[in-house]
C-alpha atoms as a PDB file:
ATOM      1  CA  UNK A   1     -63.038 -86.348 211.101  1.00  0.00           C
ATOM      2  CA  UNK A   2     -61.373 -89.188 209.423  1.00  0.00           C
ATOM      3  CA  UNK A   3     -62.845 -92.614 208.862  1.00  0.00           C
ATOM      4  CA  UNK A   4     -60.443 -95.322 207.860  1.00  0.00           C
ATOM      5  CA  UNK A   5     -56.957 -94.577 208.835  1.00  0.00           C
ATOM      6  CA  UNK A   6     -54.011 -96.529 207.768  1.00  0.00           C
ATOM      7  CA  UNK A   7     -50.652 -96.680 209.790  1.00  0.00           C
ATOM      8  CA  UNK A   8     -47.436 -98.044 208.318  1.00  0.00           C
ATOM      9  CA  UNK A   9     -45.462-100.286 210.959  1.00  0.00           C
ATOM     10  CA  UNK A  10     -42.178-102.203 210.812  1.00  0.00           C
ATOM     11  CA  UNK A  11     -41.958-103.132 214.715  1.00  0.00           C
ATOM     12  CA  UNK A  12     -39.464-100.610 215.473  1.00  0.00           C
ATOM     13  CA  UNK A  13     -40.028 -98.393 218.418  1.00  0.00           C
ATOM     14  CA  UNK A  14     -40.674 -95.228 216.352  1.00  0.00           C
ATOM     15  CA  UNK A  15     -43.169 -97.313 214.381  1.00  0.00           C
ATOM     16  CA  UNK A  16     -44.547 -98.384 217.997  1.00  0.00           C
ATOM     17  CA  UNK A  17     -45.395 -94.755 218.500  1.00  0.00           C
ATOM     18  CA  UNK A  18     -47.077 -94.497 215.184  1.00  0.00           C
ATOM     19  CA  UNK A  19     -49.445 -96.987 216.391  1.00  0.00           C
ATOM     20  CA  UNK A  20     -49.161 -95.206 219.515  1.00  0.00           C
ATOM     21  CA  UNK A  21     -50.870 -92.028 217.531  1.00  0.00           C
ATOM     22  CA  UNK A  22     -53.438 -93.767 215.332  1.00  0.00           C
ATOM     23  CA  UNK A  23     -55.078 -95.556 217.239  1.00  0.00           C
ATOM     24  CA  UNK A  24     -55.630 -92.660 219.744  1.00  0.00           C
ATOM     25  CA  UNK A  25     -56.997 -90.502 216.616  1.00  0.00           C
ATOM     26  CA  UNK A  26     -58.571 -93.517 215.254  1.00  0.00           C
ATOM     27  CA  UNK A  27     -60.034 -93.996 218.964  1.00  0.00           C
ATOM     28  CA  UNK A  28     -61.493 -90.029 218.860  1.00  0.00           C
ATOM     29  CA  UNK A  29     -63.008 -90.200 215.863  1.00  0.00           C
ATOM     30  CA  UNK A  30     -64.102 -93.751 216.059  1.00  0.00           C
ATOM     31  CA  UNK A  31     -62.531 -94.936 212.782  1.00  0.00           C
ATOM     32  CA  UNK A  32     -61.245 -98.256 211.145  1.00  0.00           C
ATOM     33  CA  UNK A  33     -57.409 -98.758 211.601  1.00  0.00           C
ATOM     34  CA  UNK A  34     -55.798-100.216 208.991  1.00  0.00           C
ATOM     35  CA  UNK A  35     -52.841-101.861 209.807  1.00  0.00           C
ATOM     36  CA  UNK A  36     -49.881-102.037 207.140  1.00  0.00           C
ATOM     37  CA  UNK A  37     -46.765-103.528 206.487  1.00  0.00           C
ATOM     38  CA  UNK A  38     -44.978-103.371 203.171  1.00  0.00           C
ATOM     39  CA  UNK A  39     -42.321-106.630 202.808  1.00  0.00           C
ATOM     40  CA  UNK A  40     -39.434-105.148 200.907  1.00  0.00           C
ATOM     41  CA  UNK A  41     -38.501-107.593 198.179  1.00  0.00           C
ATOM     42  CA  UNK A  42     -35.773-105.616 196.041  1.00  0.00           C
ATOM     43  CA  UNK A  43     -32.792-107.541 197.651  1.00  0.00           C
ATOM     44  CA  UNK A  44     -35.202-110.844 197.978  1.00  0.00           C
ATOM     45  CA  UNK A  45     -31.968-113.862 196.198  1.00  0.00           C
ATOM     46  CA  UNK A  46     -33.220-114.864 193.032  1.00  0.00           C
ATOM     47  CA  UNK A  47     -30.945-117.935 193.002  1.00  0.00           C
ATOM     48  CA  UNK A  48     -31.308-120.971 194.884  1.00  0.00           C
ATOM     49  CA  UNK A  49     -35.221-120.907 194.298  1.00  0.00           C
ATOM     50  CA  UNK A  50     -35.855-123.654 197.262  1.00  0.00           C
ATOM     51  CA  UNK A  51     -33.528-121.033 199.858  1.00  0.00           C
ATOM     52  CA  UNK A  52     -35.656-117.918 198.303  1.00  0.00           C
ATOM     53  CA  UNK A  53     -38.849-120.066 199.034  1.00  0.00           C
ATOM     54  CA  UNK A  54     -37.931-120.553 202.686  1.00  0.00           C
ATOM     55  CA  UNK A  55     -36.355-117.046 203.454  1.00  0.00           C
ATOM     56  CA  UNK A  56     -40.071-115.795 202.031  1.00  0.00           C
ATOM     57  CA  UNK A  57     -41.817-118.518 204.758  1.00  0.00           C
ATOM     58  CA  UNK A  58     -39.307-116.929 207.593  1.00  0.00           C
ATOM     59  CA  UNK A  59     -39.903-112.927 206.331  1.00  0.00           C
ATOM     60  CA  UNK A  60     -43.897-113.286 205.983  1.00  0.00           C
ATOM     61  CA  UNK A  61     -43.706-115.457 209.670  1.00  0.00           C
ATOM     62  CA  UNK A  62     -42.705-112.711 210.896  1.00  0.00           C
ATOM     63  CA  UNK A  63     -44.539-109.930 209.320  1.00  0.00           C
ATOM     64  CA  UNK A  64     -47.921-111.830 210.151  1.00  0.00           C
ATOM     65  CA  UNK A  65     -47.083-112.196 213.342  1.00  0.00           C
ATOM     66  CA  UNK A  66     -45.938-108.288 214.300  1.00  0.00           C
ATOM     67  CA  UNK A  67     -49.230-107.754 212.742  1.00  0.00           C
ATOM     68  CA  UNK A  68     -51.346-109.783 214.640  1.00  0.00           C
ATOM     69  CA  UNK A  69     -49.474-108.254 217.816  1.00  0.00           C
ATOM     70  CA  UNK A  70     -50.888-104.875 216.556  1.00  0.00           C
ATOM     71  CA  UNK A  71     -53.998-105.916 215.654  1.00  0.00           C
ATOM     72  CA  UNK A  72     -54.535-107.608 219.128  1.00  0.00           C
ATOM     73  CA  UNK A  73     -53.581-104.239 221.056  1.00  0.00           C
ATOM     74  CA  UNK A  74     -56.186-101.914 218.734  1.00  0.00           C
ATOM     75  CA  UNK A  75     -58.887-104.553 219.317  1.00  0.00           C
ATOM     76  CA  UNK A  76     -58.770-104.680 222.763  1.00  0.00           C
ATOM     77  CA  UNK A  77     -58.939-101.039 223.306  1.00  0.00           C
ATOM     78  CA  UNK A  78     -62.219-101.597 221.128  1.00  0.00           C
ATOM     79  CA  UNK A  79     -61.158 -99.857 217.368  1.00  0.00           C
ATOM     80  CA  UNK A  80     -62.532-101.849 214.555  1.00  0.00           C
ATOM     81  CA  UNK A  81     -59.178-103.351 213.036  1.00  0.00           C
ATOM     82  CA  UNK A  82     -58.107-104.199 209.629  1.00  0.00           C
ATOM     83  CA  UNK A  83     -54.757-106.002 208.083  1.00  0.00           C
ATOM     84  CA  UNK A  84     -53.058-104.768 204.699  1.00  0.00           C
ATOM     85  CA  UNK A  85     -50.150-106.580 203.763  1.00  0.00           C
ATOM     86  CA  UNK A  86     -47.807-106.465 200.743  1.00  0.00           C
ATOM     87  CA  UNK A  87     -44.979-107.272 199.046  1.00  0.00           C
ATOM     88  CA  UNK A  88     -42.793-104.647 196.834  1.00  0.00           C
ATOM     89  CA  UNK A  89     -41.102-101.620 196.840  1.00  0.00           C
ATOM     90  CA  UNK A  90     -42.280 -99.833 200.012  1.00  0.00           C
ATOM     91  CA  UNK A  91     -42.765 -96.739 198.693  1.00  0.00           C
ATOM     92  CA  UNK A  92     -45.009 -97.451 196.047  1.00  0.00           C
ATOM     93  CA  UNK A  93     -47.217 -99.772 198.182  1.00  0.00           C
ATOM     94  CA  UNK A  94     -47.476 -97.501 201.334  1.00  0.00           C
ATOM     95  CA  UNK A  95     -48.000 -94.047 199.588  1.00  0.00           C
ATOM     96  CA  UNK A  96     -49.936 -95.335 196.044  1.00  0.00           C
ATOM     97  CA  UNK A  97     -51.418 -98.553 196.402  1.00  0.00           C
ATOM     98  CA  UNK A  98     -52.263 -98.986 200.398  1.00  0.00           C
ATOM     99  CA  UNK A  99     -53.702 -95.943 200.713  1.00  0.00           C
ATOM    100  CA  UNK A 100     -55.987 -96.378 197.855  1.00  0.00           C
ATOM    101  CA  UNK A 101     -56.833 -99.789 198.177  1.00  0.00           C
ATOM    102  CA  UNK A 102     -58.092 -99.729 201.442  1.00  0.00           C
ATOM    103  CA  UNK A 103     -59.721 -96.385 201.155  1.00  0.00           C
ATOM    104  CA  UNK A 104     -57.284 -94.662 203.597  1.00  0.00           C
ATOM    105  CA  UNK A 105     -58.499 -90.985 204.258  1.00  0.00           C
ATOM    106  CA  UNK A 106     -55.305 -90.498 206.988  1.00  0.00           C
ATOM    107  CA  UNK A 107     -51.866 -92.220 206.463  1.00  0.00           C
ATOM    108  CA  UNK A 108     -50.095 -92.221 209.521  1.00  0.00           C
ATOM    109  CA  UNK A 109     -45.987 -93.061 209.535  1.00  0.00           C
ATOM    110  CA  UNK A 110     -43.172 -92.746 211.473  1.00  0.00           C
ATOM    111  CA  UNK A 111     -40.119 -90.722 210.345  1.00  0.00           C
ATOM    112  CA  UNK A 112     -37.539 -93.318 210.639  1.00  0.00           C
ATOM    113  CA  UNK A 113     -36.685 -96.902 211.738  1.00  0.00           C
ATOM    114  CA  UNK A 114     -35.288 -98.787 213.473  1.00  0.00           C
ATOM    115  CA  UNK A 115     -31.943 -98.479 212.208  1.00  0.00           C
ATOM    116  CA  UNK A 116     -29.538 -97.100 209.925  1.00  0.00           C
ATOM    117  CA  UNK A 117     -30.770 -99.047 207.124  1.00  0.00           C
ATOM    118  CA  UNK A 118     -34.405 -98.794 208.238  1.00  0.00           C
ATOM    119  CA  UNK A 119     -33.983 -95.015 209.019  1.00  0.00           C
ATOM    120  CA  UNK A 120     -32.853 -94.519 205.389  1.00  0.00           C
ATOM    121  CA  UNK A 121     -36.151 -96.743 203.962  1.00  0.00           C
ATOM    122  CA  UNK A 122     -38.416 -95.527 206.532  1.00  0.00           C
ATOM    123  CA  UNK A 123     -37.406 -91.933 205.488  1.00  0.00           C
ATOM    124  CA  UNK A 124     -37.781 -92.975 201.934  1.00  0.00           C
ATOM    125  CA  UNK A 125     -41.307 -93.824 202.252  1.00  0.00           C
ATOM    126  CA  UNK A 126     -41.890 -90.857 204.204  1.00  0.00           C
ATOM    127  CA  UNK A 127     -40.366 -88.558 201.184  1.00  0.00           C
ATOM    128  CA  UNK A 128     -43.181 -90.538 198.861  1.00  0.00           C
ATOM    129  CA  UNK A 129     -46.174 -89.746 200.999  1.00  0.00           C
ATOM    130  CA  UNK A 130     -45.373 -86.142 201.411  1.00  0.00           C
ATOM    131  CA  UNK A 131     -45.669 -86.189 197.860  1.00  0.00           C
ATOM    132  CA  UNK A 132     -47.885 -89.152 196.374  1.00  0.00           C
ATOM    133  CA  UNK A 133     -50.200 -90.219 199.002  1.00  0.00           C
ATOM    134  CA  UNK A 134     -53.689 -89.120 198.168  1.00  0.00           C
ATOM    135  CA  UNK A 135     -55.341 -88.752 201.579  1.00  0.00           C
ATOM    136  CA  UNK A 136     -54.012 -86.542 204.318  1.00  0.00           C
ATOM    137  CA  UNK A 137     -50.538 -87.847 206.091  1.00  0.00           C
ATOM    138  CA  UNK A 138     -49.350 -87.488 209.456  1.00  0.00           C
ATOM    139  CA  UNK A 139     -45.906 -88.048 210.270  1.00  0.00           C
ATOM    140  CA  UNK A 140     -44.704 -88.867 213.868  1.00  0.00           C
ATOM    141  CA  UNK A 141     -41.341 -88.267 214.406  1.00  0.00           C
ATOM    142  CA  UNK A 142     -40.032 -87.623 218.638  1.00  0.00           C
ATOM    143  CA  UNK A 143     -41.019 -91.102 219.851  1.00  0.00           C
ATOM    144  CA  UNK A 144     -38.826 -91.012 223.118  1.00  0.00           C
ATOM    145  CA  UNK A 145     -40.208 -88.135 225.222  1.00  0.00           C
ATOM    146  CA  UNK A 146     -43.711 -87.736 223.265  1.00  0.00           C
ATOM    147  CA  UNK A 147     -47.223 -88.554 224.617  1.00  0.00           C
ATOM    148  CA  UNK A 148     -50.076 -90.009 222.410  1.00  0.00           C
ATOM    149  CA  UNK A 149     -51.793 -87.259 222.718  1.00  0.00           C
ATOM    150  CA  UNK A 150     -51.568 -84.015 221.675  1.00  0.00           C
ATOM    151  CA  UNK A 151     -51.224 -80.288 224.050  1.00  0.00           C
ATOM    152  CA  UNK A 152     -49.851 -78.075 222.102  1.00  0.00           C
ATOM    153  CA  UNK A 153     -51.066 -77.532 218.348  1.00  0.00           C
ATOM    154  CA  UNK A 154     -49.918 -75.023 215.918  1.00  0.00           C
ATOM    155  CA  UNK A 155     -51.970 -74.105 212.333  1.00  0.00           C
ATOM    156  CA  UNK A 156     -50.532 -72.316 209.672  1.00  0.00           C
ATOM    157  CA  UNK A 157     -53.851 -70.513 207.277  1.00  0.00           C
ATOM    158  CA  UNK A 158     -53.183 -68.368 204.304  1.00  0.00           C
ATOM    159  CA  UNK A 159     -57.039 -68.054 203.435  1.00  0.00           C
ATOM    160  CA  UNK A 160     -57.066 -70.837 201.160  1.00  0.00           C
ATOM    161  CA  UNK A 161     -59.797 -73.637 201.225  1.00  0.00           C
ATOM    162  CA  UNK A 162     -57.018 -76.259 202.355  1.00  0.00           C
ATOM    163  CA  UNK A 163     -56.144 -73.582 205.217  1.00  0.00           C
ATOM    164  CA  UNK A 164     -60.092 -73.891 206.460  1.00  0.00           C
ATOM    165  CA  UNK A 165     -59.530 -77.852 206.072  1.00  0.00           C
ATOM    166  CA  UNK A 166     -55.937 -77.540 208.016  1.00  0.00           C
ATOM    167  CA  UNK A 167     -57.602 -75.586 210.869  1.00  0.00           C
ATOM    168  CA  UNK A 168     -60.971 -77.806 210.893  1.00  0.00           C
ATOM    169  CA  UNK A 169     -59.021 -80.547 211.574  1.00  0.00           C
ATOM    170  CA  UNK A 170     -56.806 -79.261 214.096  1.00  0.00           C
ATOM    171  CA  UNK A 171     -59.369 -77.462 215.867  1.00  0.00           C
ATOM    172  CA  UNK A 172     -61.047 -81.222 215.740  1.00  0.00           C
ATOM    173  CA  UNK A 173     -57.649 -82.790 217.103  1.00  0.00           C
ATOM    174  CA  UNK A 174     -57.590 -79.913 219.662  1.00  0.00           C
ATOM    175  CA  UNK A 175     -60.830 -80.510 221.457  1.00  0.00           C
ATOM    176  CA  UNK A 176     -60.561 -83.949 222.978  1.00  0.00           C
ATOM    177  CA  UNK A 177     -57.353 -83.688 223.545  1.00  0.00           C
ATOM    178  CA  UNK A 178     -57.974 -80.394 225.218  1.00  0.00           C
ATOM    179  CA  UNK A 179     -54.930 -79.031 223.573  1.00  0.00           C
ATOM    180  CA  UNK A 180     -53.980 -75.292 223.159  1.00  0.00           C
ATOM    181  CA  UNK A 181     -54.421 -73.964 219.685  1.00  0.00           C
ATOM    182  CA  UNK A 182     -52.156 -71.927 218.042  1.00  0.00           C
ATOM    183  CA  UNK A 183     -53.312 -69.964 214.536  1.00  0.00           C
ATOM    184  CA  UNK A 184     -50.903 -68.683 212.971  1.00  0.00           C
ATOM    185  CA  UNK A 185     -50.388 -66.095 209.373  1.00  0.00           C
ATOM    186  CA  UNK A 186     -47.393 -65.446 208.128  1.00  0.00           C
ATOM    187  CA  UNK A 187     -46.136 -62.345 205.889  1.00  0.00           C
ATOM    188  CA  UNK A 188     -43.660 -63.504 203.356  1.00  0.00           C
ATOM    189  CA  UNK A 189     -40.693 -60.499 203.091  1.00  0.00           C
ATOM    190  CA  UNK A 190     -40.367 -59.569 199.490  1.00  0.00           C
ATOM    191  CA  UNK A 191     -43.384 -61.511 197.876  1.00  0.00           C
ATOM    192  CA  UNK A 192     -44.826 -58.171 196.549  1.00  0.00           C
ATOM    193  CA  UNK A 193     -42.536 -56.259 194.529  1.00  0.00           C
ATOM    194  CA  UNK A 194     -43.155 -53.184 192.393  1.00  0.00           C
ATOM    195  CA  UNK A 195     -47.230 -51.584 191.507  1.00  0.00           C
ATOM    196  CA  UNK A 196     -48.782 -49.913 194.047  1.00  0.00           C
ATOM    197  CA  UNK A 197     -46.093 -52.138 196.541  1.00  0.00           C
ATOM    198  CA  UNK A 198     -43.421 -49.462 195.624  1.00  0.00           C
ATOM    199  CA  UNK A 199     -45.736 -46.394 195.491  1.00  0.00           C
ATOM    200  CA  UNK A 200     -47.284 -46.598 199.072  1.00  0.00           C
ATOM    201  CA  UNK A 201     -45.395 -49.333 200.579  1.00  0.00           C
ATOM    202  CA  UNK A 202     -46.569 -49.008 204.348  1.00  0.00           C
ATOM    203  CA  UNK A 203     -50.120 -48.382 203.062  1.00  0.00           C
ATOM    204  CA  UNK A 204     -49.742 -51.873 201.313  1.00  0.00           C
ATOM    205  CA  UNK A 205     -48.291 -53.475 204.219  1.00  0.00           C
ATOM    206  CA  UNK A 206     -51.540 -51.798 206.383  1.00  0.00           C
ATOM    207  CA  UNK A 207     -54.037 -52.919 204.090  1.00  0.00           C
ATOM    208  CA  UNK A 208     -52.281 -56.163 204.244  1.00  0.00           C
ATOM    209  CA  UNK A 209     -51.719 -56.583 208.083  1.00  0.00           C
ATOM    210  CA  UNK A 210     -55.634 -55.763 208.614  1.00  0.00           C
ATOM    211  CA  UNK A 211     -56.856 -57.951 205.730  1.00  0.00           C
ATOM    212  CA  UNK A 212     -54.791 -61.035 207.859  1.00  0.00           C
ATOM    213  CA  UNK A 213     -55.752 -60.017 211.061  1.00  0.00           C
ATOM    214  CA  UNK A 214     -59.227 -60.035 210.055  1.00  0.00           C
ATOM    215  CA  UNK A 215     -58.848 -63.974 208.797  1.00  0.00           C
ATOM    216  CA  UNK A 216     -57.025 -64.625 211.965  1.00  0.00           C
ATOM    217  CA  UNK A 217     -60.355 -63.444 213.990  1.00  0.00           C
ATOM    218  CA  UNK A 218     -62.477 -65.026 211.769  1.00  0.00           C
ATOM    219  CA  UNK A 219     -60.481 -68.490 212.612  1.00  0.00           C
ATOM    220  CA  UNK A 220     -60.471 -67.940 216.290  1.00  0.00           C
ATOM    221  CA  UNK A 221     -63.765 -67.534 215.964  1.00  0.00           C
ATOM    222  CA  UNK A 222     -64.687 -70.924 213.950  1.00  0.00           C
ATOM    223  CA  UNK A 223     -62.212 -72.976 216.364  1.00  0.00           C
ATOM    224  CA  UNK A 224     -63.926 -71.420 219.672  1.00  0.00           C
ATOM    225  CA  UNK A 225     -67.060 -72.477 218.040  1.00  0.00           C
ATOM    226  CA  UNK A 226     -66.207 -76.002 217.364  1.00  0.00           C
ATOM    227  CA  UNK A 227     -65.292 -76.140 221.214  1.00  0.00           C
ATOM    228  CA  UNK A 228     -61.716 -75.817 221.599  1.00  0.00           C
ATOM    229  CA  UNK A 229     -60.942 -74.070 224.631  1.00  0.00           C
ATOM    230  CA  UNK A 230     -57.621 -72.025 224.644  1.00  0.00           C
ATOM    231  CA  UNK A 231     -56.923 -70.261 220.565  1.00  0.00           C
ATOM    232  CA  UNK A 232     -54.552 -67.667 220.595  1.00  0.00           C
ATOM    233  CA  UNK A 233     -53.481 -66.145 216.728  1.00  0.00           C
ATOM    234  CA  UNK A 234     -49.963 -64.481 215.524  1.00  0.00           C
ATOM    235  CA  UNK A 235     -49.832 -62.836 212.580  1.00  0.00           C
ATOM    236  CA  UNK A 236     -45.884 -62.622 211.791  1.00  0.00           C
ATOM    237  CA  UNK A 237     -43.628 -61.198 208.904  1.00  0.00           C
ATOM    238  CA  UNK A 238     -40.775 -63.473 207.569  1.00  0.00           C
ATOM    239  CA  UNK A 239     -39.511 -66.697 205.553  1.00  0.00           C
ATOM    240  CA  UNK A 240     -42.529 -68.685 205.711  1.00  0.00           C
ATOM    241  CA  UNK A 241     -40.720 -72.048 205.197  1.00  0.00           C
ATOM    242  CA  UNK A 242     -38.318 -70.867 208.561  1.00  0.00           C
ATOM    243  CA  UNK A 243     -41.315 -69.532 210.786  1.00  0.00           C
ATOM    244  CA  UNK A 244     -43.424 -72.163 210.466  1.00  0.00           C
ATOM    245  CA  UNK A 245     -40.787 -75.134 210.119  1.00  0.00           C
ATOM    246  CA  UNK A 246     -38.701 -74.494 213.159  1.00  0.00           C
ATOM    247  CA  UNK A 247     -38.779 -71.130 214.819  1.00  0.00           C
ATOM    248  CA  UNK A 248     -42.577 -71.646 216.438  1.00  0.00           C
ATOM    249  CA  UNK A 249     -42.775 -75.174 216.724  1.00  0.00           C
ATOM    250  CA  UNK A 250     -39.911 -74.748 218.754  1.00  0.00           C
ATOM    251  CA  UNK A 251     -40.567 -71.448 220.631  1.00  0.00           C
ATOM    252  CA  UNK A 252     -43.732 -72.811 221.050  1.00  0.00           C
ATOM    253  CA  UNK A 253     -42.708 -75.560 221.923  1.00  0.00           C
ATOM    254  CA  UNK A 254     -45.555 -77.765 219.822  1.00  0.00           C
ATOM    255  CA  UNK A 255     -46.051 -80.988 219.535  1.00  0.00           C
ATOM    256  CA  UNK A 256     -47.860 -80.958 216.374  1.00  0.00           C
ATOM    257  CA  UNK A 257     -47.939 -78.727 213.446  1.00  0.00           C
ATOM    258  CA  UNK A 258     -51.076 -78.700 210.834  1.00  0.00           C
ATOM    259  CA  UNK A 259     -50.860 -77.366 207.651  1.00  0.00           C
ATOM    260  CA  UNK A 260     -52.555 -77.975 204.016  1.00  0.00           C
ATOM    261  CA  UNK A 261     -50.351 -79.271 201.008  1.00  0.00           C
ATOM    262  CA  UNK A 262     -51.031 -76.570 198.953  1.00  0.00           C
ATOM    263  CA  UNK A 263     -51.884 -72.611 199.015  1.00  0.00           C
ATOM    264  CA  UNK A 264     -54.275 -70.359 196.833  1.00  0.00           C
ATOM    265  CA  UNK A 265     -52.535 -69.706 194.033  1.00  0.00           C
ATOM    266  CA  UNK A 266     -49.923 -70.499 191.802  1.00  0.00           C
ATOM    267  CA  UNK A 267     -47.794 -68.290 194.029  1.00  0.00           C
ATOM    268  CA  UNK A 268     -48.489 -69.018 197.105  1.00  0.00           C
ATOM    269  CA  UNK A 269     -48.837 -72.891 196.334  1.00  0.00           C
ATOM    270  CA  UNK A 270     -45.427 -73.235 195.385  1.00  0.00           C
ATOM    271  CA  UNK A 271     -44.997 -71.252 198.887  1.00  0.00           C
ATOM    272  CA  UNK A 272     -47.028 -73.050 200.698  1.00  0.00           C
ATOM    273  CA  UNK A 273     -46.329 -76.235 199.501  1.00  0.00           C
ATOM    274  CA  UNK A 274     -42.635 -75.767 200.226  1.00  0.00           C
ATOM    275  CA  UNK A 275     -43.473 -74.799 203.682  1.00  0.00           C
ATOM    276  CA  UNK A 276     -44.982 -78.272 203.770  1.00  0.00           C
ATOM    277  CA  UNK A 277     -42.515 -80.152 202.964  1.00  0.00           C
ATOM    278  CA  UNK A 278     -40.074 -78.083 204.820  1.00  0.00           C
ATOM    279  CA  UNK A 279     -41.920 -78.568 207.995  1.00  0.00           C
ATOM    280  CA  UNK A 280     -41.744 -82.086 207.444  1.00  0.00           C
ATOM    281  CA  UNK A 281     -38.241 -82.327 206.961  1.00  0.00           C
ATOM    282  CA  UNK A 282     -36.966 -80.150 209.694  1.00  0.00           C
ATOM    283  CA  UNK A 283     -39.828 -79.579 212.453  1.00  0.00           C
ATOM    284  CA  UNK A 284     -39.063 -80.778 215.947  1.00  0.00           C
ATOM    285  CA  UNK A 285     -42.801 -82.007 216.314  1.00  0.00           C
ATOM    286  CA  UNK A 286     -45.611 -84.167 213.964  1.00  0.00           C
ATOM    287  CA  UNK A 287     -46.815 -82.761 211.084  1.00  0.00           C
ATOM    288  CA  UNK A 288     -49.937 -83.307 209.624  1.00  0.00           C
ATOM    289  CA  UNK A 289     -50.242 -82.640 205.749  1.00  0.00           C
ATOM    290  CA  UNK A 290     -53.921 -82.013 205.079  1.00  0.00           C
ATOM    291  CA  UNK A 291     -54.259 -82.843 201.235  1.00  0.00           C
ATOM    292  CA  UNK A 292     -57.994 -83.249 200.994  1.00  0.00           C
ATOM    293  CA  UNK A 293     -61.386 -81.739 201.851  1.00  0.00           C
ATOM    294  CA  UNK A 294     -62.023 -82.654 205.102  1.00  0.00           C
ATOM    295  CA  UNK A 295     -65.679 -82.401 204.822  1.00  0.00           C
ATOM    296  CA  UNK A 296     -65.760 -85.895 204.652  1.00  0.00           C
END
């Protein structure tokens, strides 16, 4: 359950979404919304000082008062509101310094902007908090056809301790939405080569298949528990980054995929983790990154 979410907004209508999406999870979990918008200042003239001074005056107009439209529509559906405003490279400020800041356990963004330009600094900051943000990040990305809340949620586990946070907090997201719950294991081809893979190979892949199956259970299990209604569980072999990127979310038909940042091991962290960021590059749905221990 997360308790001070931060959404990054430019006014676009993607970014309208965003806002759309936090402040229905920051409504759920009854959680301060932060607010945020980063003024880009790279290009900002540096000649003609008295110009500079009243392009800044125009640019923070502006800026103050998209946020104060924002801040009026999350106040009057009753979430406790906060504003964070800076000045900067975008990236830096929304991934690094925002997040820590204001003590941001969620960072919600939209995957593009408003337009070509925007798109390509919207995606920008997007690359930075799949990789630097410190708290869990959720990116929205289908803002034409999607509701704010969720019906159709997909998991991916591999038995780590960010897999139990991943499904804990999409089991959470699951229940008041009454969403269906999809848990879901997947078999990389070829990531066992040689030892006792090559002397009993099917024995292997048995001991392997039950071990999973057994975790998949166990999950079902937790999520029913918690109170979600409908969990179903597919244990699959194939190219994790491909299964779990684009083949269920679409088949599936989800509208948001969970999964943790990293995996268990060296190994399967550098699998895992490129699963991650492969699901949020090319996933037809949200993605939420879980990054930290969602105890909290």
């Amino acid at each position: 359950m997360y308790r001070r979410i931060l959404v990054g907004v430019d006014g676009s209508n993607q970014s309208d979404h965003a806002f759309s999406k936090a402040l229905s999870i920051a409504g759920e979990c009854r959680a301060t919304l932060i607010i945020g918008h980063v003024l880009d200042i790279r290009n900002f003239p540096n000649e003609h000082m008295l110009y500079a001074g009243e392009l800044w005056d125009e640019w923070k107009g502006k800026a103050d008062a998209m946020l104060a439209r924002y801040k009026g529509q999350a106040e009057a559906a009753g979430i406790k509101t906060e504003i964070a405003f800076a000045s900067g490279n975008p990236r830096i400020q929304v991934a690094k310094t925002l997040t820590k800041e204001h003590g941001a356990d969620l960072l919600v963004t939209s995957a593009t902007g408003r337009n070509r330009i925007e798109r390509f600094f919207t995606g920008s900051v997007a690359e930075a908090s799949i990789r630097h943000a410190p708290c869990d990040y959720l990116m929205v990305k289908d803002y034409e056809t999607a509701s704010p809340y969720y019906k159709t949620i997909l998991v991916g586990v591999d038995g780590s301790d960010q897999a139990e946070d991943a499904l804990s907090e999409a089991a959470w997201l699951a229940k008041p939405y009454e969403a269906a719950l999809t848990i879901v294991y997947v078999e990389p081809i070829g990531i066992y080569t040689g030892g006792a893979m090559a002397a009993a190979p099917l024995s292997y892949e048995d001991n392997n298949r039950l071990e999973a199956e057994r975790m998949l259970t166990s999950y079902k299990q937790k999520a029913e528990e918690s109170g979600v209604s409908t969990v179903k569980t597919e244990y699959l072999h194939g190219n994790p980054r491909v299964k779990l990127s684009t083949d269920l979310p679409e088949s599936l038909q989800a509208d948001l995929l969970v999964c943790g940042a990293t995996g268990t091991n060296t190994v399967t962290r550098l699998m895992i983790g490129s699963v991650a960021e492969a699901a949020m590059r090319h996933a037809p749905c949200d993605v939420l990154m879980v990054k930290r221990d969602n105890s909290r």
